[in-house]
Protein backbone atom coordinates (compact mmCIF):
# COMPACT_ATOMS: atom_id res chain seq x y z
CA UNK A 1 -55.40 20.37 -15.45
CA UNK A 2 -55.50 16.61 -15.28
CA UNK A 3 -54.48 16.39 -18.71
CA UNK A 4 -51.61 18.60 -18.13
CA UNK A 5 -50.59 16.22 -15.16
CA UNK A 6 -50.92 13.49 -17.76
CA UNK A 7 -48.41 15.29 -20.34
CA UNK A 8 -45.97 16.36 -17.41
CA UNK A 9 -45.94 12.66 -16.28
CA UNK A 10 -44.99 11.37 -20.27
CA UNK A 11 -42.26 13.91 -20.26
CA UNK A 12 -40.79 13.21 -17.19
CA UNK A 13 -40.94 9.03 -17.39
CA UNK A 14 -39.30 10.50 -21.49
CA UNK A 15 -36.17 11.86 -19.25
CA UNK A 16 -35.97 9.41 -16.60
CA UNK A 17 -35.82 6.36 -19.96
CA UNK A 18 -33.49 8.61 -21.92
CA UNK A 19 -30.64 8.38 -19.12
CA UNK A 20 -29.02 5.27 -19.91
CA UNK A 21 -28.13 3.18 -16.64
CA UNK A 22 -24.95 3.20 -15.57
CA UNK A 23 -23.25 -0.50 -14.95
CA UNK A 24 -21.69 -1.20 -11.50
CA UNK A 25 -17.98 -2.10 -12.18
CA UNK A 26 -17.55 -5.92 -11.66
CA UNK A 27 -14.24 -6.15 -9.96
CA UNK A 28 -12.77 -10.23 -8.89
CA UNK A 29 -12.09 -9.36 -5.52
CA UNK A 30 -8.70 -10.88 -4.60
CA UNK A 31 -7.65 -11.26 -0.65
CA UNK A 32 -4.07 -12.30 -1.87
CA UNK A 33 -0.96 -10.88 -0.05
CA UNK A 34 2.17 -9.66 -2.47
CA UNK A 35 5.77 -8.17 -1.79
CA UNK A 36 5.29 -4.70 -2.77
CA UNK A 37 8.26 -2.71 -4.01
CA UNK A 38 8.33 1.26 -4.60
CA UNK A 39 11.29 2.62 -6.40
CA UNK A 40 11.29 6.80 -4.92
CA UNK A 41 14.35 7.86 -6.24
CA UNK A 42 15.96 8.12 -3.01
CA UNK A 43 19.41 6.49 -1.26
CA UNK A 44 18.48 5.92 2.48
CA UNK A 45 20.94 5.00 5.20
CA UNK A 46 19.57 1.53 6.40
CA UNK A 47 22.48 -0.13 8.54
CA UNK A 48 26.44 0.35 8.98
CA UNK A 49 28.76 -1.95 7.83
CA UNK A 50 30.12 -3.50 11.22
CA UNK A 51 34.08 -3.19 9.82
CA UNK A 52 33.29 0.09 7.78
CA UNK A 53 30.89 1.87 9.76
CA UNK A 54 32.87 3.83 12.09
CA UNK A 55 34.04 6.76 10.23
CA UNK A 56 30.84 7.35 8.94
CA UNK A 57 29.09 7.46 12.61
CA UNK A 58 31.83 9.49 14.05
CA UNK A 59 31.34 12.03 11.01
CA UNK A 60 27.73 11.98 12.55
CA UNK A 61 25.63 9.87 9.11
CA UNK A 62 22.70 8.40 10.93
CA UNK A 63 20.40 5.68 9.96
CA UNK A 64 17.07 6.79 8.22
CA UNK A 65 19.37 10.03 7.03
CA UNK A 66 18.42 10.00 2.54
CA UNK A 67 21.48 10.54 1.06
CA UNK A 68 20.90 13.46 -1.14
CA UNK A 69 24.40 13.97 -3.06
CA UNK A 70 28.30 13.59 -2.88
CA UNK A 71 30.47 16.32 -3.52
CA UNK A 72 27.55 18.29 -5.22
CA UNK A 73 26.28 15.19 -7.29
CA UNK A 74 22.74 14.09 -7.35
CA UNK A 75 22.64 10.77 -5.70
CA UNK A 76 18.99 8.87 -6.81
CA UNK A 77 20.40 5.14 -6.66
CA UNK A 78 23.33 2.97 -4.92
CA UNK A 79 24.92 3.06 -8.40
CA UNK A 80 25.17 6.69 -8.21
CA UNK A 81 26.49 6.73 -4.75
CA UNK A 82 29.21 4.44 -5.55
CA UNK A 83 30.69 6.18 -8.86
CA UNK A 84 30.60 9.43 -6.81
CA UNK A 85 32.52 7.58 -3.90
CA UNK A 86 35.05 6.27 -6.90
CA UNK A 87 35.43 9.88 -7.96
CA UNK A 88 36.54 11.52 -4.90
CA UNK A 89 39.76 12.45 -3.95
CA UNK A 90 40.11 10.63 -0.71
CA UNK A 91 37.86 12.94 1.22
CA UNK A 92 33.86 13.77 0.26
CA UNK A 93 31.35 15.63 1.19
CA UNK A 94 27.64 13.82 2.05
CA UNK A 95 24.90 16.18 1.74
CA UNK A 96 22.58 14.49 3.75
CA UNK A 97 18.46 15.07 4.23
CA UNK A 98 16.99 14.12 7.77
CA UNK A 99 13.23 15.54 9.34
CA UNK A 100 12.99 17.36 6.01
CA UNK A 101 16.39 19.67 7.00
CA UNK A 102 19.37 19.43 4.68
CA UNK A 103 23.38 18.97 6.71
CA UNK A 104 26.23 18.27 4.99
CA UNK A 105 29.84 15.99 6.24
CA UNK A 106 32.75 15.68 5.63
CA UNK A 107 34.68 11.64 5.34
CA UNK A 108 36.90 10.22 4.50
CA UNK A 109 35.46 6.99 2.44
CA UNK A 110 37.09 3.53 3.24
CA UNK A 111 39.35 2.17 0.72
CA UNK A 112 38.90 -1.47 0.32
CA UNK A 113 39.97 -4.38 -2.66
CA UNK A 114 36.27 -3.31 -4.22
CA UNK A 115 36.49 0.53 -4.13
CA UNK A 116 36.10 3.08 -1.77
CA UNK A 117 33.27 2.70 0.93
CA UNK A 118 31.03 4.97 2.58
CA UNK A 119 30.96 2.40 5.22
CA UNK A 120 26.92 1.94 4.97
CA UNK A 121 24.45 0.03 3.61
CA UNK A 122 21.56 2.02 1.70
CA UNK A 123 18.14 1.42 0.83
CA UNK A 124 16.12 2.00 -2.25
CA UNK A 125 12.74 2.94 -2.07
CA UNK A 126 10.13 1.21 0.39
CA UNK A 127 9.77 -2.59 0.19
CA UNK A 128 7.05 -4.86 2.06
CA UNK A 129 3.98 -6.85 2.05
CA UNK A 130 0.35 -6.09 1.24
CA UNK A 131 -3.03 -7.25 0.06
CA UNK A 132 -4.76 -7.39 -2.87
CA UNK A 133 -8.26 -5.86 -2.89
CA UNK A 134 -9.17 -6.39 -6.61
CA UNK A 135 -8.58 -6.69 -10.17
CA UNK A 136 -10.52 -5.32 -13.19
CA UNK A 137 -10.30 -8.44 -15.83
CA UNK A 138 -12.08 -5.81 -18.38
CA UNK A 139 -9.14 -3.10 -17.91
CA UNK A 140 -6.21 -5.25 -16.69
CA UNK A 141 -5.74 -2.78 -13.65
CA UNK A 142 -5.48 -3.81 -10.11
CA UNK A 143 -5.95 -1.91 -6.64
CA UNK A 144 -4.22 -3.02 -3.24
CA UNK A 145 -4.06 -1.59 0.40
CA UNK A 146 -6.53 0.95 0.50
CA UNK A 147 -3.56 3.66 1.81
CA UNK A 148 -0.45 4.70 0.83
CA UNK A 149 2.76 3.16 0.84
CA UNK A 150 4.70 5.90 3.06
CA UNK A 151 8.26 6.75 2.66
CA UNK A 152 10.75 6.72 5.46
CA UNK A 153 10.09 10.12 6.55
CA UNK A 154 6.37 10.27 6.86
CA UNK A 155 3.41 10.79 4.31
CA UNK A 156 3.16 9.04 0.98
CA UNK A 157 6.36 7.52 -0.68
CA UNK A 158 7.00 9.76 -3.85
CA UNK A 159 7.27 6.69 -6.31
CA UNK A 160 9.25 6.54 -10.11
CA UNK A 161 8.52 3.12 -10.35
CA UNK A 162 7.43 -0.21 -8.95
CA UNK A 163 6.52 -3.90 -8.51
CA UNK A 164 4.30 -6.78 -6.98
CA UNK A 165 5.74 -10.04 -6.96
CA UNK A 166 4.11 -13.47 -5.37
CA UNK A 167 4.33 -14.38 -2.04
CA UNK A 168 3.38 -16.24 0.90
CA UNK A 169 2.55 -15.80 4.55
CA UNK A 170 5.04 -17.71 6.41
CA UNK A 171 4.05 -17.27 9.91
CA UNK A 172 1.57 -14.58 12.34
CA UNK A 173 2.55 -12.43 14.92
CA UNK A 174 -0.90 -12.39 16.76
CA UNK A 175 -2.39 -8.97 17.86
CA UNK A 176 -3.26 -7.86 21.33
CA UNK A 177 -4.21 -4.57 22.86
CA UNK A 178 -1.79 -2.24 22.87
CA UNK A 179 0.80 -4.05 20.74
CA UNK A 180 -0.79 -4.83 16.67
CA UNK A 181 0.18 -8.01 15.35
CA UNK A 182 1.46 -8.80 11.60
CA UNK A 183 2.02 -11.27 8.87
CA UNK A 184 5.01 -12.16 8.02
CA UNK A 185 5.45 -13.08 4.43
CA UNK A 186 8.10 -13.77 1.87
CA UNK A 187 8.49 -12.83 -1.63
CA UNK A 188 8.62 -16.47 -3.44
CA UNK A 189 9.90 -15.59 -7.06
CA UNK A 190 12.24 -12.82 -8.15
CA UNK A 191 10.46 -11.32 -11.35
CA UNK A 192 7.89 -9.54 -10.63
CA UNK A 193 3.89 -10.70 -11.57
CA UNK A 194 3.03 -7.06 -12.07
CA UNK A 195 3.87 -3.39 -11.68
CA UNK A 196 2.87 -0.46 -9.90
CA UNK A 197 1.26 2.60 -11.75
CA UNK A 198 0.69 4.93 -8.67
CA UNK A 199 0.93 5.12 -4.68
CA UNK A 200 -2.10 7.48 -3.21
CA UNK A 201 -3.55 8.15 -0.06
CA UNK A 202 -6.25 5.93 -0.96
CA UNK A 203 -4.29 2.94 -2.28
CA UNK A 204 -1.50 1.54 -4.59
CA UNK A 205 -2.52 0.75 -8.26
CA UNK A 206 -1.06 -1.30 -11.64
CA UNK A 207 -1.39 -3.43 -14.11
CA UNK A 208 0.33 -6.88 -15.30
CA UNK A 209 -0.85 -8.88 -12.59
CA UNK A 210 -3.77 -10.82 -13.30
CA UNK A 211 -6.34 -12.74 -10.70
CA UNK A 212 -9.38 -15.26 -11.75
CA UNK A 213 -12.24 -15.43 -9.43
CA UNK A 214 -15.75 -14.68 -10.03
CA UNK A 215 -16.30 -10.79 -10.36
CA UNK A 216 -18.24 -8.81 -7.98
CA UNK A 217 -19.96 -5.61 -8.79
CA UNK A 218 -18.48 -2.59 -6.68
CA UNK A 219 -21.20 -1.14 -4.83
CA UNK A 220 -21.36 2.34 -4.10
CA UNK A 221 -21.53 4.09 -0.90
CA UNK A 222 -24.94 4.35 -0.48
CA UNK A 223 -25.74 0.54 -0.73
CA UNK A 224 -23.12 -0.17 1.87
CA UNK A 225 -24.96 -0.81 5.43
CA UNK A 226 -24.09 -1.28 9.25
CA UNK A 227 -24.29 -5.02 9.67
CA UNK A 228 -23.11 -8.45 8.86
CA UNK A 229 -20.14 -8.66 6.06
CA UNK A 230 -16.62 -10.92 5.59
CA UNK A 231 -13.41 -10.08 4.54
CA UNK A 232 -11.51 -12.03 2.25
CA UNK A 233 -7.59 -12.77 3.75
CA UNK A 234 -4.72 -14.38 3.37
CA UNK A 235 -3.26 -15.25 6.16
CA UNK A 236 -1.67 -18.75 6.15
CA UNK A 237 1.09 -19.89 3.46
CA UNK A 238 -0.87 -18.73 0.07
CA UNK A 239 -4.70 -19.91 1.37
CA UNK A 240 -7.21 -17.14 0.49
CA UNK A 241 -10.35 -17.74 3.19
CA UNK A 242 -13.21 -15.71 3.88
CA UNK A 243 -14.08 -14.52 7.67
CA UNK A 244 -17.00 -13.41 9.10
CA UNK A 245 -16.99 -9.48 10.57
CA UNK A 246 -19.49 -6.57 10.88
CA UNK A 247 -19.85 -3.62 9.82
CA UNK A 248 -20.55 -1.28 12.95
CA UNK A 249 -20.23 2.50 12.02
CA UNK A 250 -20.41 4.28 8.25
CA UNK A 251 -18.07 7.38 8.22
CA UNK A 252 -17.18 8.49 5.26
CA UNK A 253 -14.53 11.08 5.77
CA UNK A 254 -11.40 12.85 3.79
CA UNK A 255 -8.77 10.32 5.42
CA UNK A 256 -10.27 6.99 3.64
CA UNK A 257 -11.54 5.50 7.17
CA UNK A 258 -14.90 5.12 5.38
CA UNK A 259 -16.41 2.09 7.59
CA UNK A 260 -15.65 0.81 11.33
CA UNK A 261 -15.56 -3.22 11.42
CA UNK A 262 -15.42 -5.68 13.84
CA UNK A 263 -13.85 -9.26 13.55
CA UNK A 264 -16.23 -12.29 14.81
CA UNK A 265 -14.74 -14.73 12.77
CA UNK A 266 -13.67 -17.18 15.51
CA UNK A 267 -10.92 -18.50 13.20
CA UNK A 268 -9.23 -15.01 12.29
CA UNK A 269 -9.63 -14.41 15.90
CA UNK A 270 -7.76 -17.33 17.09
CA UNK A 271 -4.93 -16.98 14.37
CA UNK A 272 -4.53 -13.24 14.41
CA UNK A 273 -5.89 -11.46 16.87
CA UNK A 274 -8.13 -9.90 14.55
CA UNK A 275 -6.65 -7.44 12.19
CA UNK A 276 -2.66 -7.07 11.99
CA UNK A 277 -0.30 -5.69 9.55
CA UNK A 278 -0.34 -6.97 5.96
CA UNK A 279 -4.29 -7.52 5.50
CA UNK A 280 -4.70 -3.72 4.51
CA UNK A 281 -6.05 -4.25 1.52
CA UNK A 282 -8.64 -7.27 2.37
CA UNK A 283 -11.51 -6.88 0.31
CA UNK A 284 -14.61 -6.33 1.90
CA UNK A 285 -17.66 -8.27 1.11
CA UNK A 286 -21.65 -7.85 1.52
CA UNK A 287 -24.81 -8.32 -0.17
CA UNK A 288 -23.08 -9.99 -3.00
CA UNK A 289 -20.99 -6.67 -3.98
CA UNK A 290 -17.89 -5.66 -3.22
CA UNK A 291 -18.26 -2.65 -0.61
CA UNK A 292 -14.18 -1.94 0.46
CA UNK A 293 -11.24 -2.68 1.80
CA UNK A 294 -9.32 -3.24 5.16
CA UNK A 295 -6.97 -0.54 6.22
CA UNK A 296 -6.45 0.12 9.66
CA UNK A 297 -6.36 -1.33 13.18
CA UNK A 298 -7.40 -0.36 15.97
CA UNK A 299 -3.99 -0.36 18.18
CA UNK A 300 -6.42 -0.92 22.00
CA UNK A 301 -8.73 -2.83 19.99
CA UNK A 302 -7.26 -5.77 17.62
CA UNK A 303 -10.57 -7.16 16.65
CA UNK A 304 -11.75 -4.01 15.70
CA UNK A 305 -10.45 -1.62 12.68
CA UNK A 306 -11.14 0.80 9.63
CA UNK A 307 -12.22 0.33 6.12
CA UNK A 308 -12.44 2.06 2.48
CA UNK A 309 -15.43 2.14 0.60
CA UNK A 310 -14.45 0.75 -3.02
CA UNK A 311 -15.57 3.54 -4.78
CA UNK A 312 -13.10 6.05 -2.86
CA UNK A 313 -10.23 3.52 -4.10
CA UNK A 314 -11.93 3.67 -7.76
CA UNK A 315 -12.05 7.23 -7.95
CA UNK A 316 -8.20 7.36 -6.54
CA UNK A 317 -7.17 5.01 -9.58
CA UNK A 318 -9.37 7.08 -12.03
CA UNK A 319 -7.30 10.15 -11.25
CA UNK A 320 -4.13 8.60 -11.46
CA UNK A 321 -5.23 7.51 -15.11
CA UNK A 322 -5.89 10.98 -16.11
């Protein structure tokens, strides 16, 4: 018997020696906020033009309606909009997609020295700021957010292309209960440092962009503990600081609220409020490993807010790879 023990022992230490370990991923973590620019493919009413506008309101266009096509032509940019304006015959009809429920109207465009005008001003695809939570110097790939970018009518913006370019907090609308605050940054150069691969639930990922800082291994979910932590934000000009939070509640969950955290960082408290618009994305630090990212606020509760675990955003990008 014993020496059976003995042989059962060998073989097991044999399999437990024979599975190579696998490496944590050592990730820079990053803290830096970025304009953030999704082409979708879509034309979106934004504004009217205050000279222009009228016939277009009166025909009942409203703003946040996506401008589908003109006259039955596919509209998927402003260029496209305009040539089917220049084609018409003096009257056109806007299909038009609001709440998910196609309507169609009937205008008469503006004519003016530059062409015919719808009399609007449109938007492509979904522009803003956002945080950086890491970059991979070994792949060249970079994650940000920790959610999606969403498109004007709800859920994740459908996204054909897009791009990160530098930027720099210019000033803080602080958060209190009931009311969240946000940064408010500007994009400082007009070609872009990076671009965008994918937008998912769980983040927005790309490559191009490239961050120095020592690297951090990404923990995994089970090393991540209730507790003391920082996050590392950017929320003056381009100054990346770390701030002091905890970690109160693990929940890991479908929706990517993995972690509840709670500011004490006098500092962040006394600029921001705690957590506001435009540090989604924060990296999360503890124990010398990178654990997650910021991604929500708690709209009664600025001091308090959500979080990511790191390997939820990892496993998002790996998919989007596939």
């Amino acid at each position: 018997k014993r020496k059976f023990c003995r042989c059962l022992t060998a073989a097991v230490l044999v399999i437990l020696y024979s599975i190579p370990a696998q490496a944590a991923r050592l990730l820079i973590p990053v803290g830096e906020v970025v304009g953030l620019r999704l082409s979708e493919g879509t034309v979106t009413v934004a504004a009217f033009h205050e000279v222009y506008g009228t016939a277009a309101r009166e025909a009942g266009i409203a703003i946040g309606d996506e401008v589908v096509s003109v006259d039955g032509r596919g509209v998927d940019s402003a260029a496209e909009l305009y040539e089917a304006l220049k084609r018409s015959d003096g009257t056109v009809t806007v299909e038009l997609r609001r709440g998910g429920k196609c309507r169609s109207v009937r205008l008469c465009p503006t004519v003016t020295a530059e062409g015919p005008r719808l009399g609007v001003y449109v938007r492509e695809g979904v522009t803003g700021i956002g945080t950086v939570t890491y970059f991979d110097p070994d792949k060249g790939t970079f994650g940000a957010l920790g959610h999606g970018i969403s498109g004007p009518g709800g859920g994740t913006a459908p996204m054909r292309s897009g791009w990160v370019y530098e930027a720099a907090v210019e000033s803080v609308k602080k958060g209190v209960a009931g009311e969240p605050g946000q940064l408010r940054g500007a994009v400082r150069a007009e070609s872009p440092l990076g671009s965008l691969r994918s937008n998912t639930a769980f983040g927005v990922f790309g490559t191009g962009a490239e961050w120095t800082g020592e690297a951090l291994p990404a923990a995994k979910a089970g090393e991540i503990r209730t507790g003391p932590a920082q996050i590392l934000s950017n929320i003056r000009g381009d100054e990346v600081a770390l701030f002091d939070v905890r970690i109160l509640r693990l929940r890991p969950g479908p929706d990517g609220r993995d972690l509840l955290l709670k500011v004490t960082d006098p500092e962040l408290l006394e600029a921001t409020g705690g957590i506001v618009a435009g540090m989604s994305g924060s990296p999360i630090i503890q124990d010398g490993k990178l654990v997650g990212a910021v991604t929500h606020v708690l709209v009664n509760s600025p001091d308090t807010g959500y979080g990511i675990f790191i390997e939820n955003m990892l496993e998002a990008e790996g998919q989007q790879c596939k």
